[in-house]
Protein backbone atom coordinates (compact mmCIF):
# COMPACT_ATOMS: atom_id res chain seq x y z
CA UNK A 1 -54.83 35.50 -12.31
CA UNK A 2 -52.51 32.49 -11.95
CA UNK A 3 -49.71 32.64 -9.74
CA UNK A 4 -46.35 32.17 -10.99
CA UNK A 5 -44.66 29.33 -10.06
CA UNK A 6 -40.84 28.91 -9.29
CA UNK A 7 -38.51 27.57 -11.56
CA UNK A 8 -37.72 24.26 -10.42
CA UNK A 9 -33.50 23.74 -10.91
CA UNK A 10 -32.64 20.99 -12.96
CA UNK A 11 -31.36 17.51 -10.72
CA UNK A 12 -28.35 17.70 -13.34
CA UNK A 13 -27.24 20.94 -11.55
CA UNK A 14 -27.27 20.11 -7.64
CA UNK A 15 -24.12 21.08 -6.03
CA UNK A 16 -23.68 17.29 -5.42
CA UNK A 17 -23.62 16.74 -9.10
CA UNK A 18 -21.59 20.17 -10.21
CA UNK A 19 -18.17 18.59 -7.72
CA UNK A 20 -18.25 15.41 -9.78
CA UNK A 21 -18.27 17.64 -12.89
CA UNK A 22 -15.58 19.19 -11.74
CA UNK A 23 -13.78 16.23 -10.73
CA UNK A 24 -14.38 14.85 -14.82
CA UNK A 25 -12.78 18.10 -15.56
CA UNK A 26 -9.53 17.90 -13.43
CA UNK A 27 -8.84 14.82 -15.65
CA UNK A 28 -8.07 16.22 -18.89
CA UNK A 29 -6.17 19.64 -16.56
CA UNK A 30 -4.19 16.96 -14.80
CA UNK A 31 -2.81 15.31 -17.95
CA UNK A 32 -1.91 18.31 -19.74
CA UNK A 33 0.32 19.56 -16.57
CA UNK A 34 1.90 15.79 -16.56
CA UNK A 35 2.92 16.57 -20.14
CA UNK A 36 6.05 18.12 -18.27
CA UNK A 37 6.70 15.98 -15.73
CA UNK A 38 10.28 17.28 -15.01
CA UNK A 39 8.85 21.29 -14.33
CA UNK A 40 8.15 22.05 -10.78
CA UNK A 41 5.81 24.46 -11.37
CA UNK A 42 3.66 22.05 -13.38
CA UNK A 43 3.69 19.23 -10.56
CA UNK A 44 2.90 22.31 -7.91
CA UNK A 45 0.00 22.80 -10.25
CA UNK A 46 -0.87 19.43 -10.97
CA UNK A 47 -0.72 18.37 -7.26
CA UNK A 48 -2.77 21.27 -6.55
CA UNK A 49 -5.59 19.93 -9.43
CA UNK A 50 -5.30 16.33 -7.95
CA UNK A 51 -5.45 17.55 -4.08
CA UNK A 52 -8.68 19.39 -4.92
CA UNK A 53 -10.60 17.02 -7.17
CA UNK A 54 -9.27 14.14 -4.19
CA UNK A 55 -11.64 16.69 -1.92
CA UNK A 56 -14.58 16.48 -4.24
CA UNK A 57 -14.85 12.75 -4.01
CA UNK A 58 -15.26 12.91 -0.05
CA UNK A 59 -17.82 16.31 -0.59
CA UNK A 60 -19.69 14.92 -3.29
CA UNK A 61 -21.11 12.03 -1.49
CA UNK A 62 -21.42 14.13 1.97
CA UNK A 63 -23.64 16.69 0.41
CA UNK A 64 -25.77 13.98 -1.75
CA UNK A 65 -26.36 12.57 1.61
CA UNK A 66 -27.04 15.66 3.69
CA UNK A 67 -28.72 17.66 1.22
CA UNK A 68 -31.27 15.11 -0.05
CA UNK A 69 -29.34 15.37 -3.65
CA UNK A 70 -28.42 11.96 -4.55
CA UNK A 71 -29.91 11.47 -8.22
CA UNK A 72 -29.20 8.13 -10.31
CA UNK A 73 -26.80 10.73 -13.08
CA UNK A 74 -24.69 11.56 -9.71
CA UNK A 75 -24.86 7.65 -8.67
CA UNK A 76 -23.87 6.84 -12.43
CA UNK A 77 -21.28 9.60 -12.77
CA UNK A 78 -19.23 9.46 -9.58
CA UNK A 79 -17.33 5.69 -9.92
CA UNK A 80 -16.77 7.12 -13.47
CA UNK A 81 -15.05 10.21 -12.21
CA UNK A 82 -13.04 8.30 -9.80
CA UNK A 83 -11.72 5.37 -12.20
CA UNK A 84 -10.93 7.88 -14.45
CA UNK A 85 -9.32 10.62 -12.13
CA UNK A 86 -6.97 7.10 -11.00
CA UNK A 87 -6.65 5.28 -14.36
CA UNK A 88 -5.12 8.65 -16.13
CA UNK A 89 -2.62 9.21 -13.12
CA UNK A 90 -1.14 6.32 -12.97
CA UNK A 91 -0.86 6.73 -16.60
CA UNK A 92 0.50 9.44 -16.91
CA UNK A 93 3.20 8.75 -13.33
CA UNK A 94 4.45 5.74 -15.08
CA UNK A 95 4.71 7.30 -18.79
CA UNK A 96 6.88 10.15 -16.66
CA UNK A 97 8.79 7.45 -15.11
CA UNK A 98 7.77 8.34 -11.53
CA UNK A 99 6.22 4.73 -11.33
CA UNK A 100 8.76 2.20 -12.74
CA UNK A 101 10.51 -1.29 -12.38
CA UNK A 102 8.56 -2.90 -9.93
CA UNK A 103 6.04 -0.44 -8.80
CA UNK A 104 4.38 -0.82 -12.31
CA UNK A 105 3.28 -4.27 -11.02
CA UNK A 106 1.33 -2.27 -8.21
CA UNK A 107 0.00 0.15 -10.95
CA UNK A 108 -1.56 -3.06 -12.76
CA UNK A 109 -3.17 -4.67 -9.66
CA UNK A 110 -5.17 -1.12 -9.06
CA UNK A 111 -6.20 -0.61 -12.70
CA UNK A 112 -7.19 -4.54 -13.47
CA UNK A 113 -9.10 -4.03 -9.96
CA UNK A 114 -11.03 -1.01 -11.47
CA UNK A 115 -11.57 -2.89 -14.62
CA UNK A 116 -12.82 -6.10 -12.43
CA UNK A 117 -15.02 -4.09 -10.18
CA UNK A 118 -16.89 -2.13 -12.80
CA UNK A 119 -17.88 -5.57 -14.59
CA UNK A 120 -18.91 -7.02 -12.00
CA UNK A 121 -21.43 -3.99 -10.74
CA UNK A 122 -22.51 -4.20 -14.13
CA UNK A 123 -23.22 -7.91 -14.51
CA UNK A 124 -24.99 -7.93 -10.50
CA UNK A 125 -27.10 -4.51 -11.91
CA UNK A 126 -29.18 -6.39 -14.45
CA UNK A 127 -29.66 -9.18 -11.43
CA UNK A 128 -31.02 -6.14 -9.44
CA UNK A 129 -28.14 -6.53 -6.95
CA UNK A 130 -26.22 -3.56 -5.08
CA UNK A 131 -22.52 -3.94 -4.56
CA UNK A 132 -22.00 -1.76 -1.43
CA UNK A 133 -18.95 -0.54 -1.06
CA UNK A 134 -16.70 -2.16 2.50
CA UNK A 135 -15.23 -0.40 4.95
CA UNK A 136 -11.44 -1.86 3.72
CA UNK A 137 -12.81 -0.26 0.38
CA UNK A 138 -13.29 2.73 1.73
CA UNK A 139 -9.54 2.37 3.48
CA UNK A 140 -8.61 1.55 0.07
CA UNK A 141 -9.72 4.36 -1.76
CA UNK A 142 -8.20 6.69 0.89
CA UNK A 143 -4.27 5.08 0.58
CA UNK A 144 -4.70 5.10 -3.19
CA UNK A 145 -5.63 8.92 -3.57
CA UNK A 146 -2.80 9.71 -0.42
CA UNK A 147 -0.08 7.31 -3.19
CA UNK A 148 -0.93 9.14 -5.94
CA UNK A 149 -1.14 12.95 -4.30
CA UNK A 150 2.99 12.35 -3.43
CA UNK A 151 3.81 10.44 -6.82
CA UNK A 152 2.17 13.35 -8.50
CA UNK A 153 4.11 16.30 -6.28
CA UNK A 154 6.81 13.81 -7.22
CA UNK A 155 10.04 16.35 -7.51
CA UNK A 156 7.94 19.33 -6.36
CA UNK A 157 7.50 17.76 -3.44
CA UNK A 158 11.12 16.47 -2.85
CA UNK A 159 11.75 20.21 -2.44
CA UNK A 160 9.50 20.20 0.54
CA UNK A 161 9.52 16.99 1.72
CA UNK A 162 12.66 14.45 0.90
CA UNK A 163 11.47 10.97 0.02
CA UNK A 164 8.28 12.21 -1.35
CA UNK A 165 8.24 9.61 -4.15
CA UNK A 166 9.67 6.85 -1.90
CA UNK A 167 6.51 7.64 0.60
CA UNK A 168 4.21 7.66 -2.40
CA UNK A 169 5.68 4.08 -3.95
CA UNK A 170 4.99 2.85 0.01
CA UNK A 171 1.59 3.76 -0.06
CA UNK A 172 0.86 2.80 -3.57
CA UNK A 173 1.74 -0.73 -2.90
CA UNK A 174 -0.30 -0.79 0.69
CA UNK A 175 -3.16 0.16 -2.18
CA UNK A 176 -2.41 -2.72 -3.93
CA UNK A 177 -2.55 -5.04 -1.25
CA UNK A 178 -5.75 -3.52 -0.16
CA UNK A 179 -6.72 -3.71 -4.14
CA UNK A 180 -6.12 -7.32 -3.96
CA UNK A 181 -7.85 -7.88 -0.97
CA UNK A 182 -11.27 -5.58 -1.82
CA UNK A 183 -11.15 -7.10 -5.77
CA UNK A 184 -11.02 -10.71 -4.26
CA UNK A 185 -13.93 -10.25 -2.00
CA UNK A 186 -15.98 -8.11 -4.49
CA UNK A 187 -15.03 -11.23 -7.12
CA UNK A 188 -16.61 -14.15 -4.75
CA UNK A 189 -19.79 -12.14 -4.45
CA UNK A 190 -20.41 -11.65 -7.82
CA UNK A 191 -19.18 -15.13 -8.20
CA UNK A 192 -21.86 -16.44 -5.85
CA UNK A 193 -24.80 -14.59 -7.80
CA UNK A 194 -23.62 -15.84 -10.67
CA UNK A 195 -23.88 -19.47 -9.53
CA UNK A 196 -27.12 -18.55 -8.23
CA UNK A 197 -28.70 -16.74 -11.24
CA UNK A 198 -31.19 -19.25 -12.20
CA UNK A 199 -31.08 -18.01 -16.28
């Protein structure tokens, strides 16, 4: 009689795998609540959205690493989820007019950043060359999701905490000097491969 063997679960469905998911699905939830910017209860909710799919970018990678579940669809998906999650925020803040004048310069430098870094990982992946990601990066990513949790309590959180917005226009252009900073350095590596690349 042959034995039964267990169902293997699909690599598609780790728990690594099912946060980024869920972080691809905050996306769409967070741009319907900043449909009504001006409604507290929609910013509660939407900072609430934002706060928790902020969370799932720091557990995501943790468990991949601890758990043995990194998988090249988790590798592939999780930048997405992240430019994404960013790129439709600041979107949708400056559409609301919670980023404005000035600040939208700041807005810019992130998303042409996000633009500039995803090229460039593409180009240096057909020359077989990893992009790790630097410490200041790291730093970088941390400010920008901090900016964008008080832009996007924005009123909401003025009831809590006055200056929310002022705090979150602070820290959103500390992310654009770090934005400036990471995006140069990423640029003169992929610069330096290109010169290299003997095609």
């Amino acid at each position: 009689m042959n034995a039964v063997l267990p169902r293997r679960r699909s690599p598609a469905w780790t728990l690594a795998n099912c946060l980024t998911y869920g972080r691809l699905v905050a996306v769409p939830v967070l741009v319907a609540l900043l449909f009504w910017p001006n409604e507290v209860p929609a910013r509660c909710a939407a900072f609430g959205v934002f706060a928790l799919a902020g969370v799932t970018d720091y557990l995501d990678g943790y468990v991949a690493r601890a758990y043995g579940q990194s998988s090249a669809l988790g590798r592939m998906l999780d930048p997405i989820a992240d430019k994404l999650l960013v790129s439709a925020c600041l979107l949708m803040l400056t559409a609301a007019g919670t980023i404005h004048d000035w600040t939208l310069w700041a807005a810019v430098v992130i998303l042409c950043r996000e633009v500039l870094v995803s090229g460039l990982r593409e180009y240096l992946a057909e020359l077989k060359v990893s992009l790790p990601v630097s410490r200041v990066a790291k730093w970088k990513t941390t400010v920008q999701l901090l900016a964008i949790g008080f832009l996007v309590a924005g009123p909401a959180g003025e009831v809590i905490l006055p200056g929310t917005v002022r705090i979150g226009t602070a820290l959103l252009w500390l992310a654009a000097a770090l934005t400036l900073y990471t995006g140069w350095d990423y640029m003169r590596a992929g610069v330096r491969h290109a010169i290299d690349d003997p095609r």
